[in-house]
Protein backbone atom coordinates (compact mmCIF):
# COMPACT_ATOMS: atom_id res chain seq x y z
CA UNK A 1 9.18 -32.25 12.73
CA UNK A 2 8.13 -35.71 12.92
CA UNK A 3 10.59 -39.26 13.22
CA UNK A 4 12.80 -39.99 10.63
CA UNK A 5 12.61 -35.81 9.04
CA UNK A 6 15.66 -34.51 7.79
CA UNK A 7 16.43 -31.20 8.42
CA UNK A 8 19.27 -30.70 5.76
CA UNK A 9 16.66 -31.25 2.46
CA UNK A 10 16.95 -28.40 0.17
CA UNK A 11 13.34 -27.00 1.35
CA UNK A 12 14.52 -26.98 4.96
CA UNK A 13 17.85 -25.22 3.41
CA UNK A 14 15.77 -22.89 1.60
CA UNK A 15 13.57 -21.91 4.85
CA UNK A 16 17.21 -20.93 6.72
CA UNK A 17 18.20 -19.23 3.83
CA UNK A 18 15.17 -17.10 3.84
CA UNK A 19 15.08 -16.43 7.66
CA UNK A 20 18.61 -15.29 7.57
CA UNK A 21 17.93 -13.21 4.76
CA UNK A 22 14.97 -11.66 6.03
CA UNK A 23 16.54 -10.70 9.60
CA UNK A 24 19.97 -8.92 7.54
CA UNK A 25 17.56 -7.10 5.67
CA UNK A 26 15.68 -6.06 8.59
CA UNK A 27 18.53 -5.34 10.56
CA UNK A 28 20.13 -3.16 7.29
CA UNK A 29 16.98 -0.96 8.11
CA UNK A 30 17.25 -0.39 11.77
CA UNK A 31 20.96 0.78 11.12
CA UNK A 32 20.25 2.88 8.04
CA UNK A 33 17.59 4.55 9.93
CA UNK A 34 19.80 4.99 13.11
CA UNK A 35 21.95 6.58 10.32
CA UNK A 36 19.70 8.89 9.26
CA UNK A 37 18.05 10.29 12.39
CA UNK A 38 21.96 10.70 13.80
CA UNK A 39 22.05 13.00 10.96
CA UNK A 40 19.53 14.88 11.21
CA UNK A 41 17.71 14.94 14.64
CA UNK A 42 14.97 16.80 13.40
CA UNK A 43 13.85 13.98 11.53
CA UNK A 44 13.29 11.79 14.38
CA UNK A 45 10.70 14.41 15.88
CA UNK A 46 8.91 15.03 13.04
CA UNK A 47 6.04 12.03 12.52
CA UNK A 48 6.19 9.73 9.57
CA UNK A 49 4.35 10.82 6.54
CA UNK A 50 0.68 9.60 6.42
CA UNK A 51 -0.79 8.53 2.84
CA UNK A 52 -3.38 10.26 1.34
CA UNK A 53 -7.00 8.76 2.29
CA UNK A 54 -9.70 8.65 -0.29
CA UNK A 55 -12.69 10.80 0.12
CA UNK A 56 -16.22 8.62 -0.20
CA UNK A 57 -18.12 9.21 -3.13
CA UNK A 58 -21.85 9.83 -2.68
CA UNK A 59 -24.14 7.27 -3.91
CA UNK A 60 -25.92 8.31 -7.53
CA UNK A 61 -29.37 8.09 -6.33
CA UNK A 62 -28.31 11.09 -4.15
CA UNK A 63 -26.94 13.42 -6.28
CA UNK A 64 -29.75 13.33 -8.95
């Protein structure tokens, strides 16, 4: 922030907002998944699920 910036403008307002949103909702997640592992301890040794990867096609020139 330079001289003369105001900090209360609605963008700067916004940005707080935002931040303070952002950090609740990341917080909501560590509890809810404190929740869940307190219910079930198993959970919290088994490893997160891993998406499926895609298999590489061969090139067309190969297969004929």
């Amino acid at each position: 922030m330079g001289y003369g910036d105001n900090r209360r403008t609605p963008k700067m307002n916004q940005r707080k907002r935002q931040t303070k949103l952002q950090l609740r909702l990341k917080r909501r997640a560590l509890e809810v998944r404190a929740a869940r592992q307190s219910k079930n301890p198993q959970q919290a040794t088994e490893p997160a699920k891993k998406s499926k990867v895609k298999k590489e096609k061969a090139p067309k020139a190969a297969q004929a």
